[in-house]
N, C-alpha and C. Protein backbone atom coordinates (compact mmCIF):
# COMPACT_ATOMS: atom_id res chain seq x y z
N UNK A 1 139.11 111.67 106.17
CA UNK A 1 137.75 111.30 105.91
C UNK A 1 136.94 111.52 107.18
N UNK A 2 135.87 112.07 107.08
CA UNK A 2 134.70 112.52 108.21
C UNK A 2 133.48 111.42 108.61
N UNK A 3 133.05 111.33 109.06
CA UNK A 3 131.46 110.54 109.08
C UNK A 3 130.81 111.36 110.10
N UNK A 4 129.62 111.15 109.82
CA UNK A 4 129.19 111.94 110.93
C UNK A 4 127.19 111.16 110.61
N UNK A 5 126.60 111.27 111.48
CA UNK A 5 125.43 110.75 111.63
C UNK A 5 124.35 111.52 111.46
N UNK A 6 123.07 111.52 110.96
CA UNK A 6 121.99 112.62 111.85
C UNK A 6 120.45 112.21 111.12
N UNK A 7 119.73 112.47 112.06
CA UNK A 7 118.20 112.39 111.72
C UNK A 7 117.69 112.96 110.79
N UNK A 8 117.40 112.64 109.91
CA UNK A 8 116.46 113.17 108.82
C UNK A 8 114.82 112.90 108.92
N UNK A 9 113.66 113.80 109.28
CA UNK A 9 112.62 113.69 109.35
C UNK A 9 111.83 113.67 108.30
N UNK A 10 110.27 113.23 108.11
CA UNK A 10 110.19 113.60 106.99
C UNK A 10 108.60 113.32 107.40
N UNK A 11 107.73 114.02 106.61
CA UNK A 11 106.34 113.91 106.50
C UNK A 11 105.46 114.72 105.52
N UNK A 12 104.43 114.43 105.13
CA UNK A 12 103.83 114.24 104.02
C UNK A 12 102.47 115.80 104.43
N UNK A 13 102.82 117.08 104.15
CA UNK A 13 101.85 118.22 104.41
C UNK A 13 101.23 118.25 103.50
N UNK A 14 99.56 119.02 104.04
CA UNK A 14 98.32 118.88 103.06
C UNK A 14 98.62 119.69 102.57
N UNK A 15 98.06 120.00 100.97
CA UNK A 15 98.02 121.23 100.30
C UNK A 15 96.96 122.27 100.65
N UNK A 16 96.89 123.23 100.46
CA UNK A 16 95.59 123.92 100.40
C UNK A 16 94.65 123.46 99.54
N UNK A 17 94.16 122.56 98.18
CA UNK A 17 93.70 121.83 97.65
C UNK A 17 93.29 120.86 98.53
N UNK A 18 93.66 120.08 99.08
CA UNK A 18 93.47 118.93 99.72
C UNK A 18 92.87 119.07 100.74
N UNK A 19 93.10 120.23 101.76
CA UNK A 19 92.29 120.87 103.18
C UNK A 19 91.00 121.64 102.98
N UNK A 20 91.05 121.82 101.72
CA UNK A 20 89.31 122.92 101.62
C UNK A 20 88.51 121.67 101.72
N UNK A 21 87.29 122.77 102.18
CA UNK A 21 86.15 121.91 102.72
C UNK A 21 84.73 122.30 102.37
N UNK A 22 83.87 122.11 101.62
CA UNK A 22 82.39 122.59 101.55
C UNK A 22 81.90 123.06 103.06
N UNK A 23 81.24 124.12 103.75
CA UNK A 23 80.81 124.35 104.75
C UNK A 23 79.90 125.78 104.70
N UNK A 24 78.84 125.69 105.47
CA UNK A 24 78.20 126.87 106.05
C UNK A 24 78.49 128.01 106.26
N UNK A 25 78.18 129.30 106.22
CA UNK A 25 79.07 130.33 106.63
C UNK A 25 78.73 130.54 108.17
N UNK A 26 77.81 129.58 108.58
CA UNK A 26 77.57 129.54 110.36
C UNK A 26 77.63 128.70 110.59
N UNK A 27 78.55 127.67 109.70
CA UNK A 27 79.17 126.14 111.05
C UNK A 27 80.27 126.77 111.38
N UNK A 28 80.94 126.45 112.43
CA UNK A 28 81.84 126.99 112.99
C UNK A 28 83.25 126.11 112.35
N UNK A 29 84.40 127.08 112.36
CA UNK A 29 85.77 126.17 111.40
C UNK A 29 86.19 125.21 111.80
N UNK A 30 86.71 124.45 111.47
CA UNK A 30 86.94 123.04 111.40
C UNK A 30 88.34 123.42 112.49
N UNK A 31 88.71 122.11 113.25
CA UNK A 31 89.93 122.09 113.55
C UNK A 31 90.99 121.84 112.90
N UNK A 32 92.00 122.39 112.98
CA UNK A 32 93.43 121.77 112.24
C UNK A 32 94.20 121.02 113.14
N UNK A 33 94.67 119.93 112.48
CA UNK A 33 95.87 119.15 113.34
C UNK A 33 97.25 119.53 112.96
N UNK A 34 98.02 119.77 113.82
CA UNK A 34 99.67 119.54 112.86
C UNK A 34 99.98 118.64 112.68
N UNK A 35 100.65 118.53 111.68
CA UNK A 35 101.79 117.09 111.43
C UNK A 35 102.93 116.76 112.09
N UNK A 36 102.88 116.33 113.17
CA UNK A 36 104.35 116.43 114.02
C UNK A 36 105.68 116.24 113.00
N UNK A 37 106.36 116.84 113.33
CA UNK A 37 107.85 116.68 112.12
C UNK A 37 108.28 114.97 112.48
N UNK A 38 108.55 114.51 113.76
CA UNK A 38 108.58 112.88 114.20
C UNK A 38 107.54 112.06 113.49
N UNK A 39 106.26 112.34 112.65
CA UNK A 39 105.68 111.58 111.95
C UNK A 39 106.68 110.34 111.44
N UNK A 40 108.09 110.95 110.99
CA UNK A 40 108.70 109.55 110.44
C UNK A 40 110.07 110.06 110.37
N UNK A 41 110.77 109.32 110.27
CA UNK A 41 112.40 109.64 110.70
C UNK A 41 113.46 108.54 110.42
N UNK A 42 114.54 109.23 109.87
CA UNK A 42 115.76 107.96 109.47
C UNK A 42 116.48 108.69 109.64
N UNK A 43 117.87 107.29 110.50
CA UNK A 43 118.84 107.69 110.81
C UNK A 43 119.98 107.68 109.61
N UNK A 44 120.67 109.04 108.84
CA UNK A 44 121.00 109.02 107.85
C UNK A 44 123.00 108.96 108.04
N UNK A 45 123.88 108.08 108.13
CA UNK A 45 125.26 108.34 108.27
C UNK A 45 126.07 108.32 107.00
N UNK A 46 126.89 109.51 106.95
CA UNK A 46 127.88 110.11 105.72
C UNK A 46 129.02 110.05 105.66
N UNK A 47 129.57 109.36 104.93
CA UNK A 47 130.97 109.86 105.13
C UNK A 47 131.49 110.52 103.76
N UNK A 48 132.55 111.27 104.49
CA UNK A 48 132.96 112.27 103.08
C UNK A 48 134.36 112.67 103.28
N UNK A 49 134.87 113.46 102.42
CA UNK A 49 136.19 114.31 103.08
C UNK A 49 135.60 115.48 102.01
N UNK A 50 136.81 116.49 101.55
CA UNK A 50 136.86 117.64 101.18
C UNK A 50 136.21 117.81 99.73
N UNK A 51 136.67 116.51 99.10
CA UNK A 51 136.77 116.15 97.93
C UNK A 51 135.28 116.06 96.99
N UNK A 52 135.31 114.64 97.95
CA UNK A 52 133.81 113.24 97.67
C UNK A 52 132.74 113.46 98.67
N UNK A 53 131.67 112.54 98.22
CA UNK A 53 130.92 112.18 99.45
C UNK A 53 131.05 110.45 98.92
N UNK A 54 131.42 109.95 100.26
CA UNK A 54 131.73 108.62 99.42
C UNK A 54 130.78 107.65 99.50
N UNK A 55 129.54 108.09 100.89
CA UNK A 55 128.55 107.10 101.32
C UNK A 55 128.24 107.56 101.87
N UNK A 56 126.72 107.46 101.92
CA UNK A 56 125.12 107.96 102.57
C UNK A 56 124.53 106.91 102.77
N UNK A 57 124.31 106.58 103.94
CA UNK A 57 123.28 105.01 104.45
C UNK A 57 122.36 105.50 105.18
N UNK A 58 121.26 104.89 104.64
CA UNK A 58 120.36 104.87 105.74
C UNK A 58 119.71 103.98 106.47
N UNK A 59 119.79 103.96 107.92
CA UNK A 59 119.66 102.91 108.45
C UNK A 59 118.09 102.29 108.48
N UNK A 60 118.03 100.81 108.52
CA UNK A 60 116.52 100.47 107.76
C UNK A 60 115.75 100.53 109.40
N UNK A 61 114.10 100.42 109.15
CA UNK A 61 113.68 101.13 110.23
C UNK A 61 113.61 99.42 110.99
N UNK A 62 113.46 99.91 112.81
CA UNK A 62 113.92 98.33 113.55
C UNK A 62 115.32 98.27 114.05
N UNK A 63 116.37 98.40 112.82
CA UNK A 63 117.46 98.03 113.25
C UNK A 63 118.64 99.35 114.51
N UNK A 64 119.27 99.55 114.76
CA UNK A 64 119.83 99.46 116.06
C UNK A 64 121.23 99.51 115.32
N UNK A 65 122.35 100.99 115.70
CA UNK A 65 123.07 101.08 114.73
C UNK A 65 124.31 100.28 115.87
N UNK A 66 124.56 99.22 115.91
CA UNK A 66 125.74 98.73 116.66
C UNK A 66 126.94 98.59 115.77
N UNK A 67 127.71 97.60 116.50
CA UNK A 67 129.45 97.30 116.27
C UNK A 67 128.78 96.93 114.96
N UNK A 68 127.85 95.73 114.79
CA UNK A 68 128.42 94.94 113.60
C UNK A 68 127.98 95.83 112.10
N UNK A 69 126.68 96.60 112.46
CA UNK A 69 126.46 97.29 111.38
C UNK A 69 127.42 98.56 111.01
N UNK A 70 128.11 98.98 112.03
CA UNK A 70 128.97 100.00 111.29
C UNK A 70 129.91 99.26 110.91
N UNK A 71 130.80 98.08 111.50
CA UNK A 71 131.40 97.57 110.48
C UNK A 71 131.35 97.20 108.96
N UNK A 72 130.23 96.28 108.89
CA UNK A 72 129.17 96.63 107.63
C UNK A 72 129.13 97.76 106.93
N UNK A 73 129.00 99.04 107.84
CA UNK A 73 129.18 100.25 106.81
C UNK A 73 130.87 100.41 106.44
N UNK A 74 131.68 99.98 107.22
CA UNK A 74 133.14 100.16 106.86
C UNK A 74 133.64 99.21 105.56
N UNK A 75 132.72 98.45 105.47
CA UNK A 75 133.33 97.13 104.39
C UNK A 75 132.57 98.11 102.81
N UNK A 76 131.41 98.38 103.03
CA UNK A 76 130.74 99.00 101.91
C UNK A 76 131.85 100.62 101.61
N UNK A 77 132.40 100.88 102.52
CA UNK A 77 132.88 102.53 102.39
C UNK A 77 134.45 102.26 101.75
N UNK A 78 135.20 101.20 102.01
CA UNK A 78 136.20 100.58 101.44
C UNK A 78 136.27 100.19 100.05
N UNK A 79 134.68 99.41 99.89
CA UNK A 79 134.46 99.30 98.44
C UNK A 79 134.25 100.50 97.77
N UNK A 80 133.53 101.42 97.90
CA UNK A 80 133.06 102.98 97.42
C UNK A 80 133.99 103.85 97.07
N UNK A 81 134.96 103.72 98.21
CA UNK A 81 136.10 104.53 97.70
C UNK A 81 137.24 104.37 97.04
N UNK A 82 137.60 102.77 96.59
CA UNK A 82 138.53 102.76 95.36
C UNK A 82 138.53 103.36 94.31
N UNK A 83 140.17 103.56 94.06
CA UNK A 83 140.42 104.78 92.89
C UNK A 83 140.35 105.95 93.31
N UNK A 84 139.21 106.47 94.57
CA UNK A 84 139.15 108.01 94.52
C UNK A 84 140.23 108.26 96.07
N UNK A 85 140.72 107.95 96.54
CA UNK A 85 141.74 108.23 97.46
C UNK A 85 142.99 106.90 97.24
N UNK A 86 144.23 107.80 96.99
CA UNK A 86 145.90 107.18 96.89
C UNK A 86 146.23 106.91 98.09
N UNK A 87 146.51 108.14 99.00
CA UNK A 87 147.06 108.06 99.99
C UNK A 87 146.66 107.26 101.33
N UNK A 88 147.33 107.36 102.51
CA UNK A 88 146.55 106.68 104.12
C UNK A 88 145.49 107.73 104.15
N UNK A 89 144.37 106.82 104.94
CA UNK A 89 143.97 107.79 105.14
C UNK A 89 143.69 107.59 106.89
N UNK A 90 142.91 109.34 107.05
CA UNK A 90 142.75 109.48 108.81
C UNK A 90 141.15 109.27 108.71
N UNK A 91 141.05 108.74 109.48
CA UNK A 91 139.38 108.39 109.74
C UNK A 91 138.98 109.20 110.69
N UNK A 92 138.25 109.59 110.67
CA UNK A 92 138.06 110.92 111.76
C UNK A 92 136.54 110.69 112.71
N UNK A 93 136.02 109.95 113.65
CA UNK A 93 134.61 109.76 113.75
C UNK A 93 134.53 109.72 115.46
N UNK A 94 133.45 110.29 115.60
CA UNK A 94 133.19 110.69 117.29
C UNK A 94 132.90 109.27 118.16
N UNK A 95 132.57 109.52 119.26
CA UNK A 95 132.87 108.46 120.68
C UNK A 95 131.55 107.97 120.88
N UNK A 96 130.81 107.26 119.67
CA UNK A 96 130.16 106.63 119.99
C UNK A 96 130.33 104.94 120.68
N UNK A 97 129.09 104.56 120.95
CA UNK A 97 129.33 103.24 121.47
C UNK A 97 130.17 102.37 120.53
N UNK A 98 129.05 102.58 119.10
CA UNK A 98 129.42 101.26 118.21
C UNK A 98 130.66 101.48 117.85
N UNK A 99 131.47 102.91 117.36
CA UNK A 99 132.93 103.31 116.90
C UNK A 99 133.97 102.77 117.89
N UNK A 100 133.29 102.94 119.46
CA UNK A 100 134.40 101.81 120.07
C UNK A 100 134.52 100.56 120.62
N UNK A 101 133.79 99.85 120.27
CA UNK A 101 133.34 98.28 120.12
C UNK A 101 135.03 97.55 119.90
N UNK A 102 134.62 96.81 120.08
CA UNK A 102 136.67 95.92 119.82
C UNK A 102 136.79 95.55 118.09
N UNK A 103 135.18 95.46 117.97
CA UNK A 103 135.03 95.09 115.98
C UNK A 103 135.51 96.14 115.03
N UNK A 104 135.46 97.32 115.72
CA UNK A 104 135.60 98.55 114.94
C UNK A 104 137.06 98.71 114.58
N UNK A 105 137.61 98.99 115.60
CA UNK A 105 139.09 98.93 115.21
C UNK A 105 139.56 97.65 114.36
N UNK A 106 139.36 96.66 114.25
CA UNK A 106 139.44 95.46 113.80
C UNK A 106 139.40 95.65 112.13
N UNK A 107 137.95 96.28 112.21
CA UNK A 107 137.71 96.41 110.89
C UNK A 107 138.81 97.44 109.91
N UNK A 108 139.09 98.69 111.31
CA UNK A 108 139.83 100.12 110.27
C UNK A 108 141.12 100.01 110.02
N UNK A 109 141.67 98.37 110.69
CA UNK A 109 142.45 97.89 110.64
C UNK A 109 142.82 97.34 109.30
């Protein structure tokens, strides 16, 4: 089984409907702004193997992904995946802070 983390951005672009404008043919054009892609953003973590995807969380905005909330995600990913894996399984997840917390192992325990 894999997990792996990543930012998902997201923001809301005008249509061409929505940006026209009544104007002069000698006022000069309007400025455009961009929409920065950071307008808004969630941190989205997956876990899956070959098979499934067994859980997609997204973390709520404020919170701070530490020990206790990935544990939290380990108790929900335990529930999710009954029935669809028999065997041990290998947990496979990179060197973050919260993955090596003393709670973590505790939990994959």
């Amino acid at each position: 089984m894999t997990m792996d983390k990543t930012w998902l951005y997201h923001y809301d672009p005008e249509t061409k409907e929505q940006s026209v404008e009544w104007r002069y043919s000698s006022s000069p054009l309007p400025k455009k702004f961009r929409v920065q892609k950071s307008a808004g953003k969630v941190l989205a973590s997956i876990f899956w193997n070959q098979d499934f995807i067994f859980l997609i969380d997204y973390l709520p905005k404020g919170q701070t992904m530490n020990a206790e909330y990935y544990s939290s995600l380990l108790v929900q990913l335990k529930e999710k995946r009954c029935g669809k894996v028999t065997k041990g399984v290998l947990f496979l997840h990179y060197n973050a802070l919260a993955h090596q917390a003393l709670a973590t192992p505790k939990k994959l325990a």
